[in-house]
PDB file of N, CA and C in Angstrom:
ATOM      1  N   UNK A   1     -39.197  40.419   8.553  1.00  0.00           N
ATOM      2  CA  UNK A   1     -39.324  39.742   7.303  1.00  0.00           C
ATOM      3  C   UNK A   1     -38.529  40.444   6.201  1.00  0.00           C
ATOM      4  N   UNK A   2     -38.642  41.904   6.447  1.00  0.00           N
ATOM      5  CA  UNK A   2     -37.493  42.442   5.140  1.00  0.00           C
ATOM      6  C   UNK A   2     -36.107  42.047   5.235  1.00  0.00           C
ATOM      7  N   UNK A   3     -35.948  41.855   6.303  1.00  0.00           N
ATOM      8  CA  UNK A   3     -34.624  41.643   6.604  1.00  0.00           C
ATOM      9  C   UNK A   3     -33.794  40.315   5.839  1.00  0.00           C
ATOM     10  N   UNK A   4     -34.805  39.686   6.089  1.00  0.00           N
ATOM     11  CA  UNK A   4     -35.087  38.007   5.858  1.00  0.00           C
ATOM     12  C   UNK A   4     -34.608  37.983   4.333  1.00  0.00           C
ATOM     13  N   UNK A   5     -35.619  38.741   3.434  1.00  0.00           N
ATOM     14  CA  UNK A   5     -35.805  39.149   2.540  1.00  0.00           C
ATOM     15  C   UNK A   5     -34.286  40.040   1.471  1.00  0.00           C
ATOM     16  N   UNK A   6     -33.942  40.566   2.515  1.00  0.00           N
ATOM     17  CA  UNK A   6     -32.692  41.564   2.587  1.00  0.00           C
ATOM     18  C   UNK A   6     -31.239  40.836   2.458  1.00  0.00           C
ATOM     19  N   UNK A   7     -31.061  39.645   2.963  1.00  0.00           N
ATOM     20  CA  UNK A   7     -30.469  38.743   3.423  1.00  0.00           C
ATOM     21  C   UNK A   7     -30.517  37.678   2.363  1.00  0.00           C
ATOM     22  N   UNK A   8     -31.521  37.769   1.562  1.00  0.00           N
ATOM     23  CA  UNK A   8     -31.805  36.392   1.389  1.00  0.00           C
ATOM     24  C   UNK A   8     -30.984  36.044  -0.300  1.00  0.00           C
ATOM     25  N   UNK A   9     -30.926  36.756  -0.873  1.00  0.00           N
ATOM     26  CA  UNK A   9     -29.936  36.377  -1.785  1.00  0.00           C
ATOM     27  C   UNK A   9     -28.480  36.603  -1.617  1.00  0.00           C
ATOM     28  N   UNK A  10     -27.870  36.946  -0.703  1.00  0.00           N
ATOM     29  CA  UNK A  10     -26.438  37.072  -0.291  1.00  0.00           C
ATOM     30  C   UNK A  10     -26.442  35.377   0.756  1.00  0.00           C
ATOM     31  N   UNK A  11     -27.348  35.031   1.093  1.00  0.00           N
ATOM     32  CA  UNK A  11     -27.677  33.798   1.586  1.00  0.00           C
ATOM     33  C   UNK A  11     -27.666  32.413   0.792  1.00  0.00           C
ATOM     34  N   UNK A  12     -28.403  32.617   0.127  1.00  0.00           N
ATOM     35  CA  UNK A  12     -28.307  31.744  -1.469  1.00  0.00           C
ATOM     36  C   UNK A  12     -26.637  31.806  -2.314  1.00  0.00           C
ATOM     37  N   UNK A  13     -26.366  32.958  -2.605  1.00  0.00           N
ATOM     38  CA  UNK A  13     -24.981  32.880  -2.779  1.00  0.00           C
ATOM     39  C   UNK A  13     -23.931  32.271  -2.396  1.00  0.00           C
ATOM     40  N   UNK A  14     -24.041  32.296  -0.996  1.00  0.00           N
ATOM     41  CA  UNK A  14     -23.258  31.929  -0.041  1.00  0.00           C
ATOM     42  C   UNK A  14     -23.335  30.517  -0.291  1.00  0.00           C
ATOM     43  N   UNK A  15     -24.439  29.977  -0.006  1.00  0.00           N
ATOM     44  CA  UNK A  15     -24.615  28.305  -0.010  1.00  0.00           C
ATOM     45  C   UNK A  15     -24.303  27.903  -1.355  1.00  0.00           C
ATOM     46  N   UNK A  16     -24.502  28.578  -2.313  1.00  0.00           N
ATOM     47  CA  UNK A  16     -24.212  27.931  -3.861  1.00  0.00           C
ATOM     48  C   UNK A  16     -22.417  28.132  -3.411  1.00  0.00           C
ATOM     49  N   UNK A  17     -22.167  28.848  -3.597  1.00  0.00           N
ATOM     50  CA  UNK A  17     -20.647  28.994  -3.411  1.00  0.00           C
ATOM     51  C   UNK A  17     -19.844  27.943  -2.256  1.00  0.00           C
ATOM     52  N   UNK A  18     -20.143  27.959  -0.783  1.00  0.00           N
ATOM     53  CA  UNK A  18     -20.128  26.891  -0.188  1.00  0.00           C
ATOM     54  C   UNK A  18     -20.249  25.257  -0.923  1.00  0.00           C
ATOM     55  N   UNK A  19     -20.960  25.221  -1.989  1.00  0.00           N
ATOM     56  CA  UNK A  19     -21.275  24.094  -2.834  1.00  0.00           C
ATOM     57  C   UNK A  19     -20.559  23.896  -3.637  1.00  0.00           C
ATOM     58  N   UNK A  20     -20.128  24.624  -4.507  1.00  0.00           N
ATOM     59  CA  UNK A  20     -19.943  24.627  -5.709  1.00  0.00           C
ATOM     60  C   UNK A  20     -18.315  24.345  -5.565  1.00  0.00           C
ATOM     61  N   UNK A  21     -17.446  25.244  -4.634  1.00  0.00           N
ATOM     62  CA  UNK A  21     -16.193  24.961  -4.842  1.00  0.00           C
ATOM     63  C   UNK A  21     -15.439  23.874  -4.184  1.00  0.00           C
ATOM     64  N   UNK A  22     -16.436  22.836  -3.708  1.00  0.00           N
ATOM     65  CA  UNK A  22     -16.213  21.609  -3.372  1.00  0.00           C
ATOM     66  C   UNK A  22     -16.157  20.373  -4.386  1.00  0.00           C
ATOM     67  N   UNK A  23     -17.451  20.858  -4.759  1.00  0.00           N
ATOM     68  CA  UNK A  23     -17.645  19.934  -6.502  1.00  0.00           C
ATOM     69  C   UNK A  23     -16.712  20.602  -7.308  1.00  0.00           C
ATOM     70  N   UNK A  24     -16.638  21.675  -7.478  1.00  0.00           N
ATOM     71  CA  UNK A  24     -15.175  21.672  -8.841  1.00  0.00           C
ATOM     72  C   UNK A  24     -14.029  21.053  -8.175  1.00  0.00           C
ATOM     73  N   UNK A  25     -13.344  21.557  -7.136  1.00  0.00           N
ATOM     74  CA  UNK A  25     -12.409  20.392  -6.414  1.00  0.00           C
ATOM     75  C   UNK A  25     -12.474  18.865  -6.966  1.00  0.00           C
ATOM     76  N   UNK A  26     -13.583  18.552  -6.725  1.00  0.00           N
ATOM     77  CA  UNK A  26     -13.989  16.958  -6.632  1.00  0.00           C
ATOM     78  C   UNK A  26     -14.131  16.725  -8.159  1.00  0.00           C
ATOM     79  N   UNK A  27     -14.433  17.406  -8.925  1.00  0.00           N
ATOM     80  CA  UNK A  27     -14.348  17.213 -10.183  1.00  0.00           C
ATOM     81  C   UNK A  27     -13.170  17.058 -11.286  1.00  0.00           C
ATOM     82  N   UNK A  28     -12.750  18.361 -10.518  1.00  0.00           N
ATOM     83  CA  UNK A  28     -10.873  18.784 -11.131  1.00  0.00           C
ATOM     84  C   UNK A  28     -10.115  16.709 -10.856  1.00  0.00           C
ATOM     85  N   UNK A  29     -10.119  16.672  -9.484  1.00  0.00           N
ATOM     86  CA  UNK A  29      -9.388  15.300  -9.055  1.00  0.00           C
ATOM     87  C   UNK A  29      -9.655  14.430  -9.826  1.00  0.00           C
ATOM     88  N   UNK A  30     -11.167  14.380 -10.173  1.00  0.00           N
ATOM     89  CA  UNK A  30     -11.473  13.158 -11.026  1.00  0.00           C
ATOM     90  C   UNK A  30     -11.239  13.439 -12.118  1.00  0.00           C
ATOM     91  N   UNK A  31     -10.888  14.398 -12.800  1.00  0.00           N
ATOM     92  CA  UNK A  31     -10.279  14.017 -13.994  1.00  0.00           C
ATOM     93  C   UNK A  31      -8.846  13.681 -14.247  1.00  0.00           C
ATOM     94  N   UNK A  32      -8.204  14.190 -13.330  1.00  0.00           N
ATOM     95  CA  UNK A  32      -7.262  13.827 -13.116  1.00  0.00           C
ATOM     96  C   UNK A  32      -6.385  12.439 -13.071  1.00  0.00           C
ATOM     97  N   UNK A  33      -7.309  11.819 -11.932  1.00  0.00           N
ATOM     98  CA  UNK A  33      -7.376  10.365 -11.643  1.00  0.00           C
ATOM     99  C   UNK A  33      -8.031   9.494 -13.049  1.00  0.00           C
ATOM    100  N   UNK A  34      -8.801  10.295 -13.587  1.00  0.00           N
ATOM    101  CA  UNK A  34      -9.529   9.322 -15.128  1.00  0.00           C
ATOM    102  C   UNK A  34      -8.177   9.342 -15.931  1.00  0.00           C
ATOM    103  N   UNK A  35      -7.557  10.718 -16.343  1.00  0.00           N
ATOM    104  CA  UNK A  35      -6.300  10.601 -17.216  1.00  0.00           C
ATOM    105  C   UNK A  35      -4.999   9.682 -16.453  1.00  0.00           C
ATOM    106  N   UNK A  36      -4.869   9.497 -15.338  1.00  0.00           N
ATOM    107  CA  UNK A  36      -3.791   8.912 -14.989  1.00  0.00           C
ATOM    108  C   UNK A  36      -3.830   7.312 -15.571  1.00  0.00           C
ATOM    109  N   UNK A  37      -5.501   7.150 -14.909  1.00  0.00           N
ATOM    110  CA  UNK A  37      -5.657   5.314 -15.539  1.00  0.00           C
ATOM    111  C   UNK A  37      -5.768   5.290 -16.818  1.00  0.00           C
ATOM    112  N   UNK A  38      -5.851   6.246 -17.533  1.00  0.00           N
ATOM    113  CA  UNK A  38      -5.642   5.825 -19.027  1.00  0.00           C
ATOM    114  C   UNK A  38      -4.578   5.993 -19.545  1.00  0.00           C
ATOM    115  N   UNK A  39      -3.572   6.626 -19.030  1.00  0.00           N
ATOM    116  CA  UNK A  39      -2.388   6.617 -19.417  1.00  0.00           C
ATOM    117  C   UNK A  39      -1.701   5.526 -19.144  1.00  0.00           C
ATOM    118  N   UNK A  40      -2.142   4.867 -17.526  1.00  0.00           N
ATOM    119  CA  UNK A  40      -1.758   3.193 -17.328  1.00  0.00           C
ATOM    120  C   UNK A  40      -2.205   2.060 -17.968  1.00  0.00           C
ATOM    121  N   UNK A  41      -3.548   2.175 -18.688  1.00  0.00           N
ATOM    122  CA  UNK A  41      -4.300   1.909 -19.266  1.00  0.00           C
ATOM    123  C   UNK A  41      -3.250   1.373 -20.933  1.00  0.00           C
ATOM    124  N   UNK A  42      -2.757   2.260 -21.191  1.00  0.00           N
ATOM    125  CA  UNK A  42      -2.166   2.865 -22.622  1.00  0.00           C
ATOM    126  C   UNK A  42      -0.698   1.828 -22.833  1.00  0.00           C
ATOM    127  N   UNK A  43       0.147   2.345 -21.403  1.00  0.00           N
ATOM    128  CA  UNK A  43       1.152   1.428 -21.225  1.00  0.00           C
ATOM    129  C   UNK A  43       0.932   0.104 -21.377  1.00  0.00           C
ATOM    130  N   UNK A  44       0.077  -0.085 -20.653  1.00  0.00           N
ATOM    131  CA  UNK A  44      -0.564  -1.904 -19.878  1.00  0.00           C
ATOM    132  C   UNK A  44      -0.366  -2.654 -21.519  1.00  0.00           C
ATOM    133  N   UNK A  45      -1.448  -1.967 -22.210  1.00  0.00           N
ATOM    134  CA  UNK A  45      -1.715  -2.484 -23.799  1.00  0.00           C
ATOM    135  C   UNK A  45      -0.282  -3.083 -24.151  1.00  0.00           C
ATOM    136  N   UNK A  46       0.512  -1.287 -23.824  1.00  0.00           N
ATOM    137  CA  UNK A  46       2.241  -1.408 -24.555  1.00  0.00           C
ATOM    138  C   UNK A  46       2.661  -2.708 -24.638  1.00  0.00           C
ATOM    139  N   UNK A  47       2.734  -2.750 -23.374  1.00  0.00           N
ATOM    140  CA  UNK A  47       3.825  -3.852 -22.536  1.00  0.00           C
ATOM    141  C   UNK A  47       3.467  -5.586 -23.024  1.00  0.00           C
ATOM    142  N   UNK A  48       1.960  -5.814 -22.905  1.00  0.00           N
ATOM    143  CA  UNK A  48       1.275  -6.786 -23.830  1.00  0.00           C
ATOM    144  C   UNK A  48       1.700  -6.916 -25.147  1.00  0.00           C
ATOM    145  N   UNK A  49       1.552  -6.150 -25.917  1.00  0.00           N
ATOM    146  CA  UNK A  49       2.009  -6.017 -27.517  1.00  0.00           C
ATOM    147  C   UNK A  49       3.247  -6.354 -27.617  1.00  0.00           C
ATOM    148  N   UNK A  50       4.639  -5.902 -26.437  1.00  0.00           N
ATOM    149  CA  UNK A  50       5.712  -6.523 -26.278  1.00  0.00           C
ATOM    150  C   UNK A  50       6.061  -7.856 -26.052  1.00  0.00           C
ATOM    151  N   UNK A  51       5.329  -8.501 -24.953  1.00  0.00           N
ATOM    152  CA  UNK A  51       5.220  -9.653 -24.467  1.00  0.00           C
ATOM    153  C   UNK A  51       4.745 -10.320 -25.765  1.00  0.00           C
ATOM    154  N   UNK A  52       4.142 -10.575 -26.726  1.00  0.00           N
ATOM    155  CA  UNK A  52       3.459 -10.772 -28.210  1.00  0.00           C
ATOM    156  C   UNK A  52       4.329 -10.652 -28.562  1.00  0.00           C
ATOM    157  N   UNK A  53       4.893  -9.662 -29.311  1.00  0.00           N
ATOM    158  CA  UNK A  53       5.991  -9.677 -30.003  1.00  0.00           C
ATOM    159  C   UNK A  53       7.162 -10.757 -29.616  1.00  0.00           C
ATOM    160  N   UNK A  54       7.356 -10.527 -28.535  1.00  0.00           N
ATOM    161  CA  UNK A  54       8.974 -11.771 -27.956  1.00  0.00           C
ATOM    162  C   UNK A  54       8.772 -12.804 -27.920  1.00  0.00           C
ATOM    163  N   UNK A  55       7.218 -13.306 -27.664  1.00  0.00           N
ATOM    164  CA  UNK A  55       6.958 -14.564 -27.705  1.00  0.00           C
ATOM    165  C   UNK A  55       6.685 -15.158 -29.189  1.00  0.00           C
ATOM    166  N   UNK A  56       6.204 -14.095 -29.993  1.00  0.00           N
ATOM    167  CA  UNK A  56       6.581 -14.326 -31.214  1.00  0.00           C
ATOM    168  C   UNK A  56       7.855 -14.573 -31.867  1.00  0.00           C
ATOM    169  N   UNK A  57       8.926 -13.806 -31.316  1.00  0.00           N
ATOM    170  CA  UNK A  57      10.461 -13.577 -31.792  1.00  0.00           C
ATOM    171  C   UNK A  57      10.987 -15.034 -31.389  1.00  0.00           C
ATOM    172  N   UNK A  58      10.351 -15.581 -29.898  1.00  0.00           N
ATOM    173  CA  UNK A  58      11.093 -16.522 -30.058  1.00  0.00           C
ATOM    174  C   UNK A  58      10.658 -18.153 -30.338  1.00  0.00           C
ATOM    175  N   UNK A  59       9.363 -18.005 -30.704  1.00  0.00           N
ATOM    176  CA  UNK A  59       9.009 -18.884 -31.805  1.00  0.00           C
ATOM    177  C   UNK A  59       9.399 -18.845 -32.907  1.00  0.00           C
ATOM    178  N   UNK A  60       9.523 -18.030 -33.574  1.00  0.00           N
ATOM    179  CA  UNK A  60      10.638 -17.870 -35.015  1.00  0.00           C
ATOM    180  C   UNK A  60      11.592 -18.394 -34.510  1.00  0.00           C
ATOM    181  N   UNK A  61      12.430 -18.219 -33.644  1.00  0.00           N
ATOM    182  CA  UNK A  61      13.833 -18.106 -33.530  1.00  0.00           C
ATOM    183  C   UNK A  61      13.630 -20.007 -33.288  1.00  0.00           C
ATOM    184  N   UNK A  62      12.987 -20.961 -32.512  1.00  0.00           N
ATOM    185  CA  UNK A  62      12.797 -22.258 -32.105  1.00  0.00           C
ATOM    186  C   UNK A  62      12.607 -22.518 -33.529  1.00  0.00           C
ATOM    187  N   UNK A  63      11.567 -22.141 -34.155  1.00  0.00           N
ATOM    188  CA  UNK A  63      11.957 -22.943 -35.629  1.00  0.00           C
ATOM    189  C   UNK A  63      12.910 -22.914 -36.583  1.00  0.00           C
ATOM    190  N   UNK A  64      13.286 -21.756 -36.730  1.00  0.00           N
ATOM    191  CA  UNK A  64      14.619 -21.499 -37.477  1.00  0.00           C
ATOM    192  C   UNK A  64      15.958 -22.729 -37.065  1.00  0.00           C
ATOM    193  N   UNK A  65      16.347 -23.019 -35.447  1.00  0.00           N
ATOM    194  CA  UNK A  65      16.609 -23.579 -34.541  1.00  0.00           C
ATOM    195  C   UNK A  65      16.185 -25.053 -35.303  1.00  0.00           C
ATOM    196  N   UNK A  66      14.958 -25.417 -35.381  1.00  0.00           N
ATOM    197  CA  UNK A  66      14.791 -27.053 -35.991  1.00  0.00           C
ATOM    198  C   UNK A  66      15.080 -27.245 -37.066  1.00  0.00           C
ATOM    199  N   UNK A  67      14.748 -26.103 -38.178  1.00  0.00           N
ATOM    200  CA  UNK A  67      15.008 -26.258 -39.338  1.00  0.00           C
ATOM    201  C   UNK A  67      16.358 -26.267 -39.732  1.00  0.00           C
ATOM    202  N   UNK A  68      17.273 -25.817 -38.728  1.00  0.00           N
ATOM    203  CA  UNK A  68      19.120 -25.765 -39.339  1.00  0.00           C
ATOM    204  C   UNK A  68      19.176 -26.962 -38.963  1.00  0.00           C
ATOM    205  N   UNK A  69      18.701 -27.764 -37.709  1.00  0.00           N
ATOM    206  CA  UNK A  69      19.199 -28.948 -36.958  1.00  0.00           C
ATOM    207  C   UNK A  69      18.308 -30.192 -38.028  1.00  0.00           C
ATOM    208  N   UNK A  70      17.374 -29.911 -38.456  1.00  0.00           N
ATOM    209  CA  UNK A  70      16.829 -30.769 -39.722  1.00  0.00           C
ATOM    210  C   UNK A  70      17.415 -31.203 -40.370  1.00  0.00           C
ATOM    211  N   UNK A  71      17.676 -29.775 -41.225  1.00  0.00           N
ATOM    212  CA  UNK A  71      18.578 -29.285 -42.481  1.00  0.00           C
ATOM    213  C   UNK A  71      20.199 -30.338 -41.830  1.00  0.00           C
ATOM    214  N   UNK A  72      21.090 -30.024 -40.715  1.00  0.00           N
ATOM    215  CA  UNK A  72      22.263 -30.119 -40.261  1.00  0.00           C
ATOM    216  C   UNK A  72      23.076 -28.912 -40.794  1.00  0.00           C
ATOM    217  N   UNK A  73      22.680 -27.374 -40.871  1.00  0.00           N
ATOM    218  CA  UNK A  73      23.645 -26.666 -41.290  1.00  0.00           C
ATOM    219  C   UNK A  73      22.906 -25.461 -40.601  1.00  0.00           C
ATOM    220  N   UNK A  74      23.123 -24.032 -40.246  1.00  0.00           N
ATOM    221  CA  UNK A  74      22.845 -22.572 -39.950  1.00  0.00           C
ATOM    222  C   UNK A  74      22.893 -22.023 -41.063  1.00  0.00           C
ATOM    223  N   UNK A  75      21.444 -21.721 -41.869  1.00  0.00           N
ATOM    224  CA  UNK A  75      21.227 -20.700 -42.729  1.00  0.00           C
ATOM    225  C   UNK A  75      20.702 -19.533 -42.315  1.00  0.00           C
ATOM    226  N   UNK A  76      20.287 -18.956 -43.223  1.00  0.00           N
ATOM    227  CA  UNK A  76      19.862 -17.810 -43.174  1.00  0.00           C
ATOM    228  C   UNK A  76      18.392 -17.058 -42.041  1.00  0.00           C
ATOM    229  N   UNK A  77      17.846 -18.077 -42.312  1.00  0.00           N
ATOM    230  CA  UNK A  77      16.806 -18.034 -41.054  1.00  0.00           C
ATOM    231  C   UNK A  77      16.963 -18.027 -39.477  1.00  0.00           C
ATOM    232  N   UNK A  78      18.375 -18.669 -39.169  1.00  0.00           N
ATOM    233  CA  UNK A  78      18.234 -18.807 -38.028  1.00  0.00           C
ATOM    234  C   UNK A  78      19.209 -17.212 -37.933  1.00  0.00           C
ATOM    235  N   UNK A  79      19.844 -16.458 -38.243  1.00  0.00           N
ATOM    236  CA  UNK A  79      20.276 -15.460 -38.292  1.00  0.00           C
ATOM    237  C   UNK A  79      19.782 -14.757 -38.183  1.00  0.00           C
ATOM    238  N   UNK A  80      18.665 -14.095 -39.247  1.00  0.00           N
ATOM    239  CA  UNK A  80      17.425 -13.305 -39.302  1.00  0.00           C
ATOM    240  C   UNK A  80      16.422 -13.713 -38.443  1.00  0.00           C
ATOM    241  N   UNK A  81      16.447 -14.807 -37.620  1.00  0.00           N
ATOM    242  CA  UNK A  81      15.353 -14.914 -36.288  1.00  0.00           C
ATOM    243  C   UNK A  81      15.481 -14.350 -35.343  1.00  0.00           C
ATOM    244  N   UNK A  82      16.991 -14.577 -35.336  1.00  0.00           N
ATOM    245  CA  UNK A  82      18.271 -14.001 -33.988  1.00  0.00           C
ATOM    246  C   UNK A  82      18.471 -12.496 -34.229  1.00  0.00           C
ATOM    247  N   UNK A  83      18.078 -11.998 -35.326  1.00  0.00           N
ATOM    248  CA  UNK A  83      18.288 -10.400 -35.503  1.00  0.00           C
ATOM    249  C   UNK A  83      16.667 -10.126 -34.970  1.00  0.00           C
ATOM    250  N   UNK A  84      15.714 -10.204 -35.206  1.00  0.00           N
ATOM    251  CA  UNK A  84      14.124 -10.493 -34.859  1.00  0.00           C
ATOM    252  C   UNK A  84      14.093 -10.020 -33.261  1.00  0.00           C
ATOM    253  N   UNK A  85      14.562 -11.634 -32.931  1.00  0.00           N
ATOM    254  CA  UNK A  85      14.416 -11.650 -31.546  1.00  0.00           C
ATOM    255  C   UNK A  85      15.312 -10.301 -30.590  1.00  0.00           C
ATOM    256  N   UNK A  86      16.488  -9.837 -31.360  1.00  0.00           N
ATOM    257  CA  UNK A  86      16.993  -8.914 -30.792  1.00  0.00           C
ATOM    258  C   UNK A  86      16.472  -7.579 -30.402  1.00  0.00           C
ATOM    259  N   UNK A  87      15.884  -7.578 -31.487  1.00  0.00           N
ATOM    260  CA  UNK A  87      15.320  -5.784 -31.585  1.00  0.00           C
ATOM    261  C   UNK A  87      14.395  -6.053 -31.691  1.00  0.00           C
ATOM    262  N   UNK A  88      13.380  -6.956 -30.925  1.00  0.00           N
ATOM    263  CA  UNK A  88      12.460  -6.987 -30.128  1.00  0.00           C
ATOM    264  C   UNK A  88      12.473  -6.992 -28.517  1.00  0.00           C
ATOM    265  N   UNK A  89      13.560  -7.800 -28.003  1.00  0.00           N
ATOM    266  CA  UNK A  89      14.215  -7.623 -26.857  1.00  0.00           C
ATOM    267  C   UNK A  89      14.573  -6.292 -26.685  1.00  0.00           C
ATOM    268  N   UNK A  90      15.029  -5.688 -27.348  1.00  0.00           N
ATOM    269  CA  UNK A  90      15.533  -4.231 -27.051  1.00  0.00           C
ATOM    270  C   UNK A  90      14.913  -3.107 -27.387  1.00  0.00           C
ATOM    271  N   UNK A  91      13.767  -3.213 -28.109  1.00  0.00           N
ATOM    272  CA  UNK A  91      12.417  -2.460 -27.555  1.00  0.00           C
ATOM    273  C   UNK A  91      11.479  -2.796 -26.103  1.00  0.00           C
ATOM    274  N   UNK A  92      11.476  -3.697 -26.022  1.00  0.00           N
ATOM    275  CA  UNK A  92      11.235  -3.773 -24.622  1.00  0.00           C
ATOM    276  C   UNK A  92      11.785  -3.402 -23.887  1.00  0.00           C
ATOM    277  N   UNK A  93      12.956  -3.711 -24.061  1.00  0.00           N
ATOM    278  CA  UNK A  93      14.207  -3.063 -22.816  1.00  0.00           C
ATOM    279  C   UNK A  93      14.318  -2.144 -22.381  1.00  0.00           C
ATOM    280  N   UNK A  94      13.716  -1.162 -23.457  1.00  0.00           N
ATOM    281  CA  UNK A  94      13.652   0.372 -23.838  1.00  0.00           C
ATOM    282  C   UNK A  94      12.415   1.054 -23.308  1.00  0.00           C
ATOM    283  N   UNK A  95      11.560  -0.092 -23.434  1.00  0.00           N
ATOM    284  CA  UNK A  95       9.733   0.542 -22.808  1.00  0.00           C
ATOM    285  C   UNK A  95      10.003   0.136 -21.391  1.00  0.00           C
ATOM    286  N   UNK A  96      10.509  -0.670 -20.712  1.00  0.00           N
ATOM    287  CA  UNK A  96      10.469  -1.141 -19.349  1.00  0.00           C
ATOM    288  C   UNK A  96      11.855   0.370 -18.930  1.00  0.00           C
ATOM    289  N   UNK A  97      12.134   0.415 -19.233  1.00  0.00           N
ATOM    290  CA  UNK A  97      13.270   1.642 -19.182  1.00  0.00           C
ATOM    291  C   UNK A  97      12.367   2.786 -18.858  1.00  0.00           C
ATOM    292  N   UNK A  98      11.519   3.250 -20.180  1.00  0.00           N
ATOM    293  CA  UNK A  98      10.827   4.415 -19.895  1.00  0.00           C
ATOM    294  C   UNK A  98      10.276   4.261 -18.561  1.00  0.00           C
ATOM    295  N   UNK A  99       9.148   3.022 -18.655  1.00  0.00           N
ATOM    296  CA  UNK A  99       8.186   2.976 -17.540  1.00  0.00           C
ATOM    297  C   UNK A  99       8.636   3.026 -16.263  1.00  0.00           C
ATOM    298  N   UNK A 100      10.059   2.370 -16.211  1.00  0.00           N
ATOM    299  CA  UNK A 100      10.201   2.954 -14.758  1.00  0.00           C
ATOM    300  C   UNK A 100      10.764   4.012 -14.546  1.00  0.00           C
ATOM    301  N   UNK A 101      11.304   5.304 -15.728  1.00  0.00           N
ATOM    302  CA  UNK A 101      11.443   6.314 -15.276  1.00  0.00           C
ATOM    303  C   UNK A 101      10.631   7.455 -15.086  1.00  0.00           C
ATOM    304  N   UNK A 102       9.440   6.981 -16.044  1.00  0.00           N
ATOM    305  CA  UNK A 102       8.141   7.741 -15.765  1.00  0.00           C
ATOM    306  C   UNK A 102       7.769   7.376 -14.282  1.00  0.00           C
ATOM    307  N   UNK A 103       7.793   6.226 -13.660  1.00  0.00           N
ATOM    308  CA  UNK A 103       7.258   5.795 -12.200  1.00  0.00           C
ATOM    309  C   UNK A 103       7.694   6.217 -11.207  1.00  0.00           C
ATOM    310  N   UNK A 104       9.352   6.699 -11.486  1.00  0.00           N
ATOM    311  CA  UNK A 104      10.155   7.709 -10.739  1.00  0.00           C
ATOM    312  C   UNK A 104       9.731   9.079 -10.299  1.00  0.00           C
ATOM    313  N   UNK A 105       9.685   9.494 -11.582  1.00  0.00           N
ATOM    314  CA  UNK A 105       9.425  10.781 -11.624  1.00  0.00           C
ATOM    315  C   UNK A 105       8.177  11.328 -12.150  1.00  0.00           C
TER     316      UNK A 105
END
């Protein structure tokens, strides 16, 4: 029984330790895996807010479009729709750029 006794907290140790550096493992991963989906998470939003935007750009740009053909002349609106729609296109261009070089590498 002393022995038992003798044994018995180098025993306990053992099993906590056996335990424990499985769950930090398993813990470390999952956070890991939590920050990855929120970083996809983050993009996803991006890419939406883009898609919004262009579909916005090119609703401006369709009315600008009726209103010269109304009118019968190209003013100023349909210019400044067409500048709109551009550098909205080319922020996207630019985020689909990143994203797949982040996906690369």
């Amino acid at each position: 029984m002393e022995i038992l006794m003798q044994y018995a907290g180098a025993i306990v140790a053992a099993v906590l330790t056996a335990a424990g550096i499985p769950s930090a493992l398993f813990a470390y991963y999952l956070r890991k895996i939590e920050k990855h989906r929120a970083e996809e998470e983050a993009a996803r939003r991006q890419y939406e807010l883009y898609q919004v935007k262009m579909l916005t750009a090119t609703a401006c740009l369709c009315e600008a479009n009726a209103i010269a053909l109304q009118n019968g002349k190209c003013n100023g609106e349909t210019h400044a729709a067409l500048t709109y729609l551009t550098e909205v296109r080319h922020e996207q261009r630019d985020f689909l750029i990143k994203q797949g070089l982040d996906n690369i590498f």
